[in-house]
Structure formats: C-alpha cells, structure tokens
C-alpha atoms as a PDB file:
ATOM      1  CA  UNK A   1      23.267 -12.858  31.377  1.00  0.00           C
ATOM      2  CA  UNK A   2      23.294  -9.854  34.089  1.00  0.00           C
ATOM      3  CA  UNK A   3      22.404  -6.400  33.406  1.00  0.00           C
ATOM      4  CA  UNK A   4      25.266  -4.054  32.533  1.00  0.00           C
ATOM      5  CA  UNK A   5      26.832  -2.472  35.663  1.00  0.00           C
ATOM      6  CA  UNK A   6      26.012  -4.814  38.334  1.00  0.00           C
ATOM      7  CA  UNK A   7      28.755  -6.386  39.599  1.00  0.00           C
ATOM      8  CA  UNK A   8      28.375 -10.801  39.455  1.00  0.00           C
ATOM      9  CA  UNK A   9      27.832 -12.277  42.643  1.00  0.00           C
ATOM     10  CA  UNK A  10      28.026 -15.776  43.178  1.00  0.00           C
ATOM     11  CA  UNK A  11      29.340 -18.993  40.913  1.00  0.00           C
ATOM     12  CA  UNK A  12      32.519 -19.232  39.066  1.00  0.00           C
ATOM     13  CA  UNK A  13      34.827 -16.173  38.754  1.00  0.00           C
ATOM     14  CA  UNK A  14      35.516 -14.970  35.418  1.00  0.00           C
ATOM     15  CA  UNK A  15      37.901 -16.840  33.569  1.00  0.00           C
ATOM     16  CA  UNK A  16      38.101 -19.963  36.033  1.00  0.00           C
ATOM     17  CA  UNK A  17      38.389 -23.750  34.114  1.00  0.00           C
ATOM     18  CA  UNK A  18      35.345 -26.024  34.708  1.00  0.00           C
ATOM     19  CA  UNK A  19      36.247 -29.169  35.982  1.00  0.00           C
ATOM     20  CA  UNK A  20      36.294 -31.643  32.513  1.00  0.00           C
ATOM     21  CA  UNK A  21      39.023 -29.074  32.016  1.00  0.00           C
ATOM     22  CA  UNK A  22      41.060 -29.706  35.364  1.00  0.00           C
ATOM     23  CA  UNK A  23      40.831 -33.528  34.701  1.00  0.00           C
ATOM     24  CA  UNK A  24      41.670 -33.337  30.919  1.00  0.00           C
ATOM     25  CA  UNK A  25      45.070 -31.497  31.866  1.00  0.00           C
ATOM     26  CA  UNK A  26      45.769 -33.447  34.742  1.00  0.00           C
ATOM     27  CA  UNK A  27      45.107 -36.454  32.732  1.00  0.00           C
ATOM     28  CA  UNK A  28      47.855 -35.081  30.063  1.00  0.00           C
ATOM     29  CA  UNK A  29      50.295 -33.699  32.501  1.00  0.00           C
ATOM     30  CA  UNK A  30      50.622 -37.531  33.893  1.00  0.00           C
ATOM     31  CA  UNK A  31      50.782 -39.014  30.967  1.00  0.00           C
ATOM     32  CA  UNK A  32      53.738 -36.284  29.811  1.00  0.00           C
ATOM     33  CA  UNK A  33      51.383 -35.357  26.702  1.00  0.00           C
ATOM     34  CA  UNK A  34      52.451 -31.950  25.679  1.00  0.00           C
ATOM     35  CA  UNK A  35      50.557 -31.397  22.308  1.00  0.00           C
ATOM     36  CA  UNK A  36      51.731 -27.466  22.247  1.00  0.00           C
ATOM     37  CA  UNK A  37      55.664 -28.946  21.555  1.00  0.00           C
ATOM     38  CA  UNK A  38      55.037 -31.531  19.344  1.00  0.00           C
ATOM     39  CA  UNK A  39      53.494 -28.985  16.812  1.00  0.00           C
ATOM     40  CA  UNK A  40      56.205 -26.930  17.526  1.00  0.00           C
ATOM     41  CA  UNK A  41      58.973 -29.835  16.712  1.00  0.00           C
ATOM     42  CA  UNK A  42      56.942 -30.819  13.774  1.00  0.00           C
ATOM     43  CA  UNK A  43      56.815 -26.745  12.919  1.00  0.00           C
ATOM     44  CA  UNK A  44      60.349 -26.492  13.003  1.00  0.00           C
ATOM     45  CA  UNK A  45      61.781 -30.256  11.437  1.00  0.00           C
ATOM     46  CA  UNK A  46      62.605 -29.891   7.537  1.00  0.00           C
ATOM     47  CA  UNK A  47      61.235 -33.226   6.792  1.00  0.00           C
ATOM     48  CA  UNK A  48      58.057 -32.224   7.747  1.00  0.00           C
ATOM     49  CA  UNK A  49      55.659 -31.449   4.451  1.00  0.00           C
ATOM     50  CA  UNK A  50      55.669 -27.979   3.828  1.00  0.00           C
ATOM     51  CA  UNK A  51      52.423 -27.445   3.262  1.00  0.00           C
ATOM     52  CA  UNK A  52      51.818 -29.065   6.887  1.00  0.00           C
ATOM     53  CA  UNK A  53      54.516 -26.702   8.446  1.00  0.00           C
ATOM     54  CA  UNK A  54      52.723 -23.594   6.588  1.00  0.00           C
ATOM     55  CA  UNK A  55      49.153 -25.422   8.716  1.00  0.00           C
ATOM     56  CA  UNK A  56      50.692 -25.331  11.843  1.00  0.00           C
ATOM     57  CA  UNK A  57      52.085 -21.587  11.520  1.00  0.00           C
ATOM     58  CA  UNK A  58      48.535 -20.765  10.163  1.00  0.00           C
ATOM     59  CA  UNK A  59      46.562 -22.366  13.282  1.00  0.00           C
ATOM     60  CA  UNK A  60      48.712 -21.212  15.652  1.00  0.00           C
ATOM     61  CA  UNK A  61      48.423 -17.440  14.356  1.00  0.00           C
ATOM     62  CA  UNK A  62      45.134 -17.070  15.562  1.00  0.00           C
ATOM     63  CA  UNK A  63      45.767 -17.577  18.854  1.00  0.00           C
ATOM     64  CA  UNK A  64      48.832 -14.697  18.988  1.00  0.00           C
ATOM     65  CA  UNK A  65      48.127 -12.535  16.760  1.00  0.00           C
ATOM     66  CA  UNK A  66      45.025 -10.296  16.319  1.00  0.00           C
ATOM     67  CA  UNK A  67      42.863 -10.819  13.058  1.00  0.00           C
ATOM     68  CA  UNK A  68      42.728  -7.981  10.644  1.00  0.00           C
ATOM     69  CA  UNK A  69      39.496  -6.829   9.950  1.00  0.00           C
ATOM     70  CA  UNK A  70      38.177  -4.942   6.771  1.00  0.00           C
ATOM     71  CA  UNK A  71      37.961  -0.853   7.362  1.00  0.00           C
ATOM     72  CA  UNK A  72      34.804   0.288   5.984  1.00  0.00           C
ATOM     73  CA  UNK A  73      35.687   3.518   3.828  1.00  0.00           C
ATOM     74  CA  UNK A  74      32.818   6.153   3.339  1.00  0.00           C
ATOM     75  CA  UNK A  75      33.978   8.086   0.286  1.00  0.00           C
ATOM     76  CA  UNK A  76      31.893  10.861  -1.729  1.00  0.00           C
ATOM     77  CA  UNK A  77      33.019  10.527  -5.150  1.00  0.00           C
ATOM     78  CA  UNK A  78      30.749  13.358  -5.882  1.00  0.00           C
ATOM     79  CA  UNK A  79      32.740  15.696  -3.720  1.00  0.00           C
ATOM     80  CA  UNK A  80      34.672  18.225  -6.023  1.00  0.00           C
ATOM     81  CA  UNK A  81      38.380  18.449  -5.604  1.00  0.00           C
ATOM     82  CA  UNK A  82      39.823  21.480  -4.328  1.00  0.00           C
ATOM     83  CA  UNK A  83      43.058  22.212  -4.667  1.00  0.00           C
ATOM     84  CA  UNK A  84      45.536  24.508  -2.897  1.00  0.00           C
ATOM     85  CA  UNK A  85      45.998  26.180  -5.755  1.00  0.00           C
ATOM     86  CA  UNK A  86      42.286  27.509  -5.917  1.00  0.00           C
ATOM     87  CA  UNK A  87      42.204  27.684  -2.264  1.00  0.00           C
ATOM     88  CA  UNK A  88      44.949  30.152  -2.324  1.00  0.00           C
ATOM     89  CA  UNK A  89      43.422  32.035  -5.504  1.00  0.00           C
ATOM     90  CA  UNK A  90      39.883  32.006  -3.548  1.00  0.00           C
ATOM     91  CA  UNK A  91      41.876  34.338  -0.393  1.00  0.00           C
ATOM     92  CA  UNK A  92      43.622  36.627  -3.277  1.00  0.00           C
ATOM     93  CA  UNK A  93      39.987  37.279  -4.622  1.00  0.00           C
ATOM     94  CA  UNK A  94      41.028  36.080  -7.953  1.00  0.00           C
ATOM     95  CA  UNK A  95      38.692  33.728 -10.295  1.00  0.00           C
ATOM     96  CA  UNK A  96      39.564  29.867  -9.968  1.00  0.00           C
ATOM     97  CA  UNK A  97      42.652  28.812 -11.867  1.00  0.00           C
ATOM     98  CA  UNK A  98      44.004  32.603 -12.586  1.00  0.00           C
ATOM     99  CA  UNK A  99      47.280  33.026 -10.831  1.00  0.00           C
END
C-alpha cells in the first residue's frame, strides 16, 4: 500500500478489470449467458418458490442499496431532567416547581 497523499504512479488504474475478468465476460457475452436476467425472470415469475424469490430480492439488495448500520447512542441516565417549567421558574428567581 502507498503512503497517504502521494499520488499512484505506475500499474493498473484504479478500478480497471484484471484480465481472468476480461476473458470470463467475453467468454459469457459469446455464449449469450446473461446471469443478471435470469435472476431477474426467476425474481419476477409466480411459479417460482417464494422463499427463492424473497433470496434473490435479498442478494441483490446488497449490491443497490446501502447497509444500515447500528448508531451507537451515548446516554447519561444519571443526568437530571430539567424541564421548561423549572427553567422558566429558575429566570423568575422563584424555588423549583413554585409557579
């Protein structure tokens, strides 16, 4: 790996297919093997399992859709709860609670 903030010189550009990957679609594209539709025709045929139809849709998620990822939450439970109430009894200069 290079150091961060030099800019890559030399080899493959980022992004650019080796070439088992070249030959493998090449190879598909002449034999007219399209695996992308025949999920998709499977996805969308009512004969088709369902639970097999609800695998397809699940598989293919991940590549469109981002995956949600737990939010950490950093909550004092000590904390005491202040309401407006006293807030607004604090600025009068009145004791908490007395209106």
């Amino acid at each position: 790996m290079g150091a961060k903030g030099v800019k890559k010189t030399g080899g493959r550009s980022k992004g650019a297919k080796n070439k088992r990957t070249i030959e493998l679609e090449n190879r598909l594209k002449e034999a007219g093997f399209d695996p992308v539709s025949i999920l998709v025709d499977m996805a969308v045929d009512p004969e088709t399992d369902a639970g097999l139809r609800a695998k397809i849709c699940l598989d293919a998620m991940q590549y469109l859709y981002p995956k949600r990822r737990a939010i950490d939450s950093n909550v004092n439970l000590d904390a005491s709860v202040e309401t407006w109430e006293n807030k607004l009894c604090a600025l009068n200069g009145k004791a908490d609670g007395q209106a």
